[in-house]
C-alpha atoms as a PDB file:
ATOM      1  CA  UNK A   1      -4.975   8.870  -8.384  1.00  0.00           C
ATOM      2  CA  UNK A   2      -4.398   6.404 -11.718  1.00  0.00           C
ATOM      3  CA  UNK A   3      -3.034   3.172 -10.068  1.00  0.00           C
ATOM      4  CA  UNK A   4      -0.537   1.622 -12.806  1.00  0.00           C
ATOM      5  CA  UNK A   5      -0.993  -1.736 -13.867  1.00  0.00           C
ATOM      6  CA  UNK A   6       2.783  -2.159 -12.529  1.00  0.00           C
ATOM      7  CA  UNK A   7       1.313  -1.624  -9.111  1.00  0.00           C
ATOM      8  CA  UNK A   8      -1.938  -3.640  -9.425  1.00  0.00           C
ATOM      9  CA  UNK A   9       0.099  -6.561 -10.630  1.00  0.00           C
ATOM     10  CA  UNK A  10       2.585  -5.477  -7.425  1.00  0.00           C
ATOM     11  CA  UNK A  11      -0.647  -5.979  -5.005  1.00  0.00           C
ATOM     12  CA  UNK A  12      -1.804  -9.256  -6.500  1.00  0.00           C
ATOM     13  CA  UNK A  13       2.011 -10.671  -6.473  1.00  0.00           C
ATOM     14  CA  UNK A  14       2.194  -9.530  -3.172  1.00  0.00           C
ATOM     15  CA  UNK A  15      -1.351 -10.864  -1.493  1.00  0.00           C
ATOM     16  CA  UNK A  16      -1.108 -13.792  -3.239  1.00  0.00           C
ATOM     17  CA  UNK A  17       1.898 -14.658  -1.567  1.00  0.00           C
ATOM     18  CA  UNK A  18       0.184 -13.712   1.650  1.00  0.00           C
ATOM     19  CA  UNK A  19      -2.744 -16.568   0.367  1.00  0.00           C
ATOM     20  CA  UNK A  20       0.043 -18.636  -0.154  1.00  0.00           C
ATOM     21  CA  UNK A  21       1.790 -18.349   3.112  1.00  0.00           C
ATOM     22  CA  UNK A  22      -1.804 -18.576   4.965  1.00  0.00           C
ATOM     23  CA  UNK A  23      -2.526 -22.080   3.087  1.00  0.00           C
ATOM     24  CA  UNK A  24       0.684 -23.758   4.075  1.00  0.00           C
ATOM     25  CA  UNK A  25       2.799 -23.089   0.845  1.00  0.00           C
ATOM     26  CA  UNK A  26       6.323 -21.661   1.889  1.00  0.00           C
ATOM     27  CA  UNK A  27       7.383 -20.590  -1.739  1.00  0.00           C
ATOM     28  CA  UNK A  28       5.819 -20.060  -4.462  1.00  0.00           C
ATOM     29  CA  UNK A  29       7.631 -19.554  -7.836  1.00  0.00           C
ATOM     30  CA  UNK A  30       7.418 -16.700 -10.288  1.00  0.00           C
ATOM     31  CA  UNK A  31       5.715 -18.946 -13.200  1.00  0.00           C
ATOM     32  CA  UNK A  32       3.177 -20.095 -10.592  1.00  0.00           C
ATOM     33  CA  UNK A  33       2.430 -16.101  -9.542  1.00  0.00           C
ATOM     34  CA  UNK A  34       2.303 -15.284 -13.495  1.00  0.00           C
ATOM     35  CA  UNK A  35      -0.371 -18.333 -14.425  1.00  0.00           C
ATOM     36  CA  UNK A  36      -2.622 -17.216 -11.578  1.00  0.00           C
ATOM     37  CA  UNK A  37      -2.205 -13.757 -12.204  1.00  0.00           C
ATOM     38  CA  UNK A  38      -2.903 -14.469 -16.097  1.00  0.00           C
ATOM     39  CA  UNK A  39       0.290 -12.292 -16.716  1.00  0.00           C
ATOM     40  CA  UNK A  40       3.860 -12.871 -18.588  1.00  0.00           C
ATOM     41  CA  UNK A  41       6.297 -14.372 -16.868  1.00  0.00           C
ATOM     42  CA  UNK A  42       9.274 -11.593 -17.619  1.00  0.00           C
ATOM     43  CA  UNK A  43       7.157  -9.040 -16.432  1.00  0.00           C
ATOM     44  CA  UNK A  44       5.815 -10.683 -12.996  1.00  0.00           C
ATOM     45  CA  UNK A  45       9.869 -11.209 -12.535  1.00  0.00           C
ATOM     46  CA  UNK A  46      10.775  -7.604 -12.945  1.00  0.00           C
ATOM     47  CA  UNK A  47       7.875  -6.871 -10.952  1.00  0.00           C
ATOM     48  CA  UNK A  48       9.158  -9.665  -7.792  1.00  0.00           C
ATOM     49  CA  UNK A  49      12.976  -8.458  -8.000  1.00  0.00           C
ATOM     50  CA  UNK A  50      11.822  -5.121  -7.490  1.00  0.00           C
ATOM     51  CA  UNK A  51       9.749  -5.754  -4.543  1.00  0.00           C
ATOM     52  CA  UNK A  52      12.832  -7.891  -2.955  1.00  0.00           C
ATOM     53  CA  UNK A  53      15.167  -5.379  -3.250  1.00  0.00           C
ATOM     54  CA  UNK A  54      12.405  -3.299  -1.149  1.00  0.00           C
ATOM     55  CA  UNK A  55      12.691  -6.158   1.368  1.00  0.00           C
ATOM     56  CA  UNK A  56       8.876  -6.480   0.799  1.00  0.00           C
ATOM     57  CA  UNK A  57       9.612 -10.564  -0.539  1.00  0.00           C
ATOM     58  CA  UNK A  58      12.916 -12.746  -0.829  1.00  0.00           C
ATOM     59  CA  UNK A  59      13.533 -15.415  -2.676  1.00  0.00           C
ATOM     60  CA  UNK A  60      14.550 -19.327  -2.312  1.00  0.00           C
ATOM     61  CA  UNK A  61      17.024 -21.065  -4.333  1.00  0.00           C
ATOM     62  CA  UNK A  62      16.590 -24.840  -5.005  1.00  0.00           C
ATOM     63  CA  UNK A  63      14.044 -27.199  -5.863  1.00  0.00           C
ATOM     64  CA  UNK A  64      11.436 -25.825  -3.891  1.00  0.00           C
ATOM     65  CA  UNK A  65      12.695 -22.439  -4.253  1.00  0.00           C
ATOM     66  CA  UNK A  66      10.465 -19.084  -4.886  1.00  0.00           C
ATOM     67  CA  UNK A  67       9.703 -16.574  -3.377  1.00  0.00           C
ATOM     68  CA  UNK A  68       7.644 -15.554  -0.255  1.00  0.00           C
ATOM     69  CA  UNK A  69       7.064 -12.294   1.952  1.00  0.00           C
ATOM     70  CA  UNK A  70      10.061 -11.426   3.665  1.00  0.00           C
ATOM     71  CA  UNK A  71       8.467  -9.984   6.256  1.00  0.00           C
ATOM     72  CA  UNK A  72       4.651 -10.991   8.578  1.00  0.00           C
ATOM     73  CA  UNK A  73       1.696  -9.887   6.112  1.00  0.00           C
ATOM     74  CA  UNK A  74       0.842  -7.166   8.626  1.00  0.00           C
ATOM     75  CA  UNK A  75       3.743  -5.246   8.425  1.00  0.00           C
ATOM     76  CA  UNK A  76       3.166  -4.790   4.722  1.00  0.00           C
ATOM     77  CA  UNK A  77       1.043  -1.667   3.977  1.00  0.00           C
ATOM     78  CA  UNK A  78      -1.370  -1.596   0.832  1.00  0.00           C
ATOM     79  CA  UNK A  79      -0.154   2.055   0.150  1.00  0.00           C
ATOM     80  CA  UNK A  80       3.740   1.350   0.687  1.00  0.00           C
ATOM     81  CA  UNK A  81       3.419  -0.841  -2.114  1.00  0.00           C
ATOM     82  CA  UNK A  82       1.727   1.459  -4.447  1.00  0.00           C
ATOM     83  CA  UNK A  83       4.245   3.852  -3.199  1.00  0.00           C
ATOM     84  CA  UNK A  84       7.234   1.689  -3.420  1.00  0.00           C
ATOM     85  CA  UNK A  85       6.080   1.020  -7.306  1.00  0.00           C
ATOM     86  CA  UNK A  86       4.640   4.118  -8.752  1.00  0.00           C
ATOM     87  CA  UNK A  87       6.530   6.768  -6.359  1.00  0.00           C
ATOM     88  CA  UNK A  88       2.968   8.811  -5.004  1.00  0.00           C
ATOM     89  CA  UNK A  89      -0.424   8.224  -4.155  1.00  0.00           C
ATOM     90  CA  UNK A  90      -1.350  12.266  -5.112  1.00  0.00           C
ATOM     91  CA  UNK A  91      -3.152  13.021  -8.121  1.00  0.00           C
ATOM     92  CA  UNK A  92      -0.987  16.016  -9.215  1.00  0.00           C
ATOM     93  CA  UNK A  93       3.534  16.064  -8.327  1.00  0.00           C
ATOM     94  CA  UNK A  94       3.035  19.631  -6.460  1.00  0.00           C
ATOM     95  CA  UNK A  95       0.116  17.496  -3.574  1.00  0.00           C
ATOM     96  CA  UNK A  96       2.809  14.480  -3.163  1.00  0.00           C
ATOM     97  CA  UNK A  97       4.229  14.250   0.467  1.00  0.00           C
ATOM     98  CA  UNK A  98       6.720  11.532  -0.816  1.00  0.00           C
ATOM     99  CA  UNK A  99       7.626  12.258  -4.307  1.00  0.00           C
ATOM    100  CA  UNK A 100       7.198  16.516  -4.367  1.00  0.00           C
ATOM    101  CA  UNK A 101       7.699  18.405  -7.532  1.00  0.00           C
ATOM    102  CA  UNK A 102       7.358  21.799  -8.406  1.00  0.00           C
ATOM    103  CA  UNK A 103       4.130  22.546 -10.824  1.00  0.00           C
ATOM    104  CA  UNK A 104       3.841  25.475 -13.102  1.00  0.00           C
ATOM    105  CA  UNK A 105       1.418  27.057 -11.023  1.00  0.00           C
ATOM    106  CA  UNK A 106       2.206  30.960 -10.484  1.00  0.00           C
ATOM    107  CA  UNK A 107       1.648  30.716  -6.599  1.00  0.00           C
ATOM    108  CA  UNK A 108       1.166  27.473  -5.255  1.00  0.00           C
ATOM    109  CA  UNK A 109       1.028  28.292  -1.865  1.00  0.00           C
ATOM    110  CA  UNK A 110      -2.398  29.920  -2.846  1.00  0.00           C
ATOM    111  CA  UNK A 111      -3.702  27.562  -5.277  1.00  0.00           C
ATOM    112  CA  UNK A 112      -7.007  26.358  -5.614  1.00  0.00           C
ATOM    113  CA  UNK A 113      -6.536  23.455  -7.405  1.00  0.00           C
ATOM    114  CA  UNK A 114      -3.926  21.976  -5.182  1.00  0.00           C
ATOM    115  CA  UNK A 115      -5.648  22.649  -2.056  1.00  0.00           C
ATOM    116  CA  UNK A 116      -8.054  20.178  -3.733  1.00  0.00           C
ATOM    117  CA  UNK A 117      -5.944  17.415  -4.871  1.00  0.00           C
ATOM    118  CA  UNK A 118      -4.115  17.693  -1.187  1.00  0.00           C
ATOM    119  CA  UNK A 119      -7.169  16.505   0.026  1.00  0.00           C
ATOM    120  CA  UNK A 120      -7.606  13.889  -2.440  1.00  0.00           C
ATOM    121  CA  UNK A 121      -4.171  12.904  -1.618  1.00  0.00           C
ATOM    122  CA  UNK A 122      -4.799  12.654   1.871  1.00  0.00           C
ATOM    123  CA  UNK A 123      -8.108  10.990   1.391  1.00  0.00           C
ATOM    124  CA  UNK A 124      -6.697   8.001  -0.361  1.00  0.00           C
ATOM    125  CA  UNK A 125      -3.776   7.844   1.461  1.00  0.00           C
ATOM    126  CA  UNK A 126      -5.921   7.445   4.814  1.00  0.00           C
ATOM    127  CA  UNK A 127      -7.799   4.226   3.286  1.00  0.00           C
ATOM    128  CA  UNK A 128      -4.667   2.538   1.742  1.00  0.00           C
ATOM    129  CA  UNK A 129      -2.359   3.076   4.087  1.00  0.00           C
ATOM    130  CA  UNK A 130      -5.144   1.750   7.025  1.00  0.00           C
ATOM    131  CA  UNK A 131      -5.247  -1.432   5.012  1.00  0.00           C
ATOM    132  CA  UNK A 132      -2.443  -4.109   5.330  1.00  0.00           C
ATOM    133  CA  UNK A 133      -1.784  -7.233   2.906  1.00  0.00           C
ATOM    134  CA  UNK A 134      -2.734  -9.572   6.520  1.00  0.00           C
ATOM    135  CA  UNK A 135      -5.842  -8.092   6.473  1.00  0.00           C
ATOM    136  CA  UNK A 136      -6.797  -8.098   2.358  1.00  0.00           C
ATOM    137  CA  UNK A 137      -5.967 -12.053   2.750  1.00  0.00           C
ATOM    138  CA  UNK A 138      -7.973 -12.538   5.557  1.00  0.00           C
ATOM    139  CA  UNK A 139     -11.327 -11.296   3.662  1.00  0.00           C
ATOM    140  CA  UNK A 140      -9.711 -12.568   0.483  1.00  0.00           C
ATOM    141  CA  UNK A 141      -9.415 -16.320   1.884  1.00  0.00           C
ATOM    142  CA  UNK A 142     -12.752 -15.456   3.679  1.00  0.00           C
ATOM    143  CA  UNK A 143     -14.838 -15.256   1.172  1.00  0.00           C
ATOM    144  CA  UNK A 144     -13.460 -17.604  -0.997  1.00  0.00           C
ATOM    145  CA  UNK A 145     -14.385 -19.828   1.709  1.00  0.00           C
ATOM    146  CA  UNK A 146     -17.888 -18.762   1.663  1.00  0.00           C
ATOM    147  CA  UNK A 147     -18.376 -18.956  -1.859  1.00  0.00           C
ATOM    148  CA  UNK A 148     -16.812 -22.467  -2.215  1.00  0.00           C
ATOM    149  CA  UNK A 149     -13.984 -21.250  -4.200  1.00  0.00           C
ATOM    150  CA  UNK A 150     -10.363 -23.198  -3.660  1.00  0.00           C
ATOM    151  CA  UNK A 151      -7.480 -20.412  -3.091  1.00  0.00           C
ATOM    152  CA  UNK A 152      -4.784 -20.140  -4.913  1.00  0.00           C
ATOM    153  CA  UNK A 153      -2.021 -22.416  -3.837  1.00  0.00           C
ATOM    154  CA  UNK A 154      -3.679 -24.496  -1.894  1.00  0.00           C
ATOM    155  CA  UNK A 155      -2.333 -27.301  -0.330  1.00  0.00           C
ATOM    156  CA  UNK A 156      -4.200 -30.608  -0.340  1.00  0.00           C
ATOM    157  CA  UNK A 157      -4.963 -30.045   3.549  1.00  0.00           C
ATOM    158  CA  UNK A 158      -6.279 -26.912   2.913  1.00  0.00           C
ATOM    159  CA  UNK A 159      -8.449 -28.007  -0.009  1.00  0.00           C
ATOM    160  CA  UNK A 160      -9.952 -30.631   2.391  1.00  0.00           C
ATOM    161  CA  UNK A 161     -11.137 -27.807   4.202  1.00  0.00           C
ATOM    162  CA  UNK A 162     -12.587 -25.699   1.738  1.00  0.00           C
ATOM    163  CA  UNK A 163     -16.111 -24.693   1.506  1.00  0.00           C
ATOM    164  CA  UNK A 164     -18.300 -26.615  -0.417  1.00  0.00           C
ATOM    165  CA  UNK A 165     -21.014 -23.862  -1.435  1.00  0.00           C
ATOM    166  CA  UNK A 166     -22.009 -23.046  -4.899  1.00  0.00           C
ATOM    167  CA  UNK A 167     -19.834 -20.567  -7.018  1.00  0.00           C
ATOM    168  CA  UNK A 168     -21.649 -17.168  -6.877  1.00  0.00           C
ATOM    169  CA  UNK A 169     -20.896 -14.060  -9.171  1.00  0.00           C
ATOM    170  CA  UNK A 170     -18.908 -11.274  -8.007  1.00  0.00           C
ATOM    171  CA  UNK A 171     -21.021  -8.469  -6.269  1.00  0.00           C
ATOM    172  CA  UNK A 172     -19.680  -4.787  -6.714  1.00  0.00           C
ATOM    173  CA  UNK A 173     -21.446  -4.031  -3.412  1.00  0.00           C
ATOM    174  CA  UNK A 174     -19.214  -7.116  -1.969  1.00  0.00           C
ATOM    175  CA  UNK A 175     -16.025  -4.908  -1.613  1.00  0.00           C
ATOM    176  CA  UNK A 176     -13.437  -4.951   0.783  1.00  0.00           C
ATOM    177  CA  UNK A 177     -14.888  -2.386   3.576  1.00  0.00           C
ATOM    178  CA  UNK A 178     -17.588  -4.922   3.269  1.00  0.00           C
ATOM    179  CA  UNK A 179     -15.790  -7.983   3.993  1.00  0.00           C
ATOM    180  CA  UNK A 180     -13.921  -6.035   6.504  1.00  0.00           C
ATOM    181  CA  UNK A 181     -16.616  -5.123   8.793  1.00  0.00           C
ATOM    182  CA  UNK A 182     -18.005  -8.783   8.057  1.00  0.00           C
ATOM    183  CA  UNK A 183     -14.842  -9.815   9.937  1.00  0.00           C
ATOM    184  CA  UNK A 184     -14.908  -7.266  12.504  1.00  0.00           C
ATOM    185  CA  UNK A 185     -17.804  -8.525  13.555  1.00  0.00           C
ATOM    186  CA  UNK A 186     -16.942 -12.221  13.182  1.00  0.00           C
ATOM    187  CA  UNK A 187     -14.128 -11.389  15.638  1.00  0.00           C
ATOM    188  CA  UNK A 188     -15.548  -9.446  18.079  1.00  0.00           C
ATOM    189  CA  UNK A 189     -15.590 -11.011  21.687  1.00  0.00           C
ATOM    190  CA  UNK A 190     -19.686 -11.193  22.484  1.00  0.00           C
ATOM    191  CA  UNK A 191     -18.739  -9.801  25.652  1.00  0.00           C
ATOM    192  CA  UNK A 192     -17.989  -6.498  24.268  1.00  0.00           C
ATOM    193  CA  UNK A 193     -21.520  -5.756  22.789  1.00  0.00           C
ATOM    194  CA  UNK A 194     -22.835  -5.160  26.089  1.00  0.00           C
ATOM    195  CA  UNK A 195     -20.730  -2.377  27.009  1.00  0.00           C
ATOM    196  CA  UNK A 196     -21.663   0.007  23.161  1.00  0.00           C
END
C-alpha cells in the first residue's frame, strides 16, 4: 500500500480537528489547519471540502466560523479516510474489496501473486480500520502531555494545564501501538488484574 500525500494530509486535517475539539476549540479555520500542517492553503481547502461532502467535517460560517468533525471522533475510522481519499487500501486493483478492477492476469482466480497482495490487503486493512481518529488523539494529546509539548489549538485553559517536562526527540520505537497499550493500561480498572 503507497498512502498518497492527499490522504496523509486528509489524516492530519482530520485528527487535528479531533485535537482541536478535545482542547475546547469548536472551529478551527482552513488557514489555521494549513500553518500547522506546514501546507498551502488551496490545497488543505480542496482537501476539507472533500471530506465535508463525505460528512466526515462541516463547516461554520461567520466570525468564528471553520470547520470541525461533523460527527464524535470515534465514529471516524483511520482506514475510511484513506479509503474515502485514495479509493483502496490493496496494493494491486484486482486484491481491492472496495475499488475492484480487473488485472491482466491470465487466471486470476489462480494467481499467485494476488493471493499475496489479498493478504496484504487484509493485513493493513485489519490495523487501520481497528484504529479510530478518538483514539489517535487520545495518544496524540497524551504524549504531548508527557513530553511538555502545547497541542495544537490550544486554548489558554488548556495550556494552563499542559505538562511542563522537557522537549524530548521523537523515538521510532514510540509509535502508536505503543502509546496505545500505554493507555490501555492507564485505563484499566486495577480490579481487573486480578482476574488474568
Amino acid at each position: 500500500m503507497h498512502l498518497s500525500k492527499k490522504s496523509e494530509y486528509a489524516l492530519r486535517a482530520t485528527i487535528n480537528l479531533g485535537i482541536a475539539a478535545e482542547v475546547g476549540r469548536g472551529t478551527v479555520s482552513g488557514a489555521e489547519l494549513a500553518e500547522a500542517n506546514r501546507l498551502p492553503l488551496k490545497f488543505v481547502e480542496r482537501i476539507l471540502q472533500e471530506l465535508r461532502e463525505a460528512g466526515v467535517v462541516e463547516t461554520h460560517r461567520g466570525k468564528f466560523g471553520g470547520y470541525s468533525l461533523a460527527k464524535p471522533a470515534d465514529e471516524i475510522g483511520i482506514g475510511q479516510i484513506i479509503r474515502l481519499i485514495d479509493g483502496r487500501l490493496a496494493p494491486i486493483c484486482c486484491a481491492s474489496e472496495n475499488a475492484y478492477q480487473p488485472c491482466t492476469c491470465p487466471d486470476e482466480d489462480h494467481c499467485g501473486l494476488r493471493m499475496v497482495m489479498i493478504d496484504v490487503r487484509n493485513a493493513i486493512a485489519n490495523i487501520l480500520d481497528r484504529y479510530t481518529v478518538a483514539q489517535v488523539v487520545e495518544v496524540t494529546l497524551r504524549k504531548m502531555r508527557r513530553d511538555g509539548i502545547v497541542p495544537p489549538f490550544a486554548t489558554a485553559e488548556s495550556m494552563a494545564t499542559a505538562g511542563t517536562a522537557p522537549k524530548r526527540k521523537a523515538d521510532p520505537a514510540d509509535g502508536f501501538l505503543a502509546g496505545l497499550s500505554q493507555l490501555a493500561t492507564f485505563t484499566q480498572d486495577p480490579n481487573e488484574s486480578d482476574h488474568l
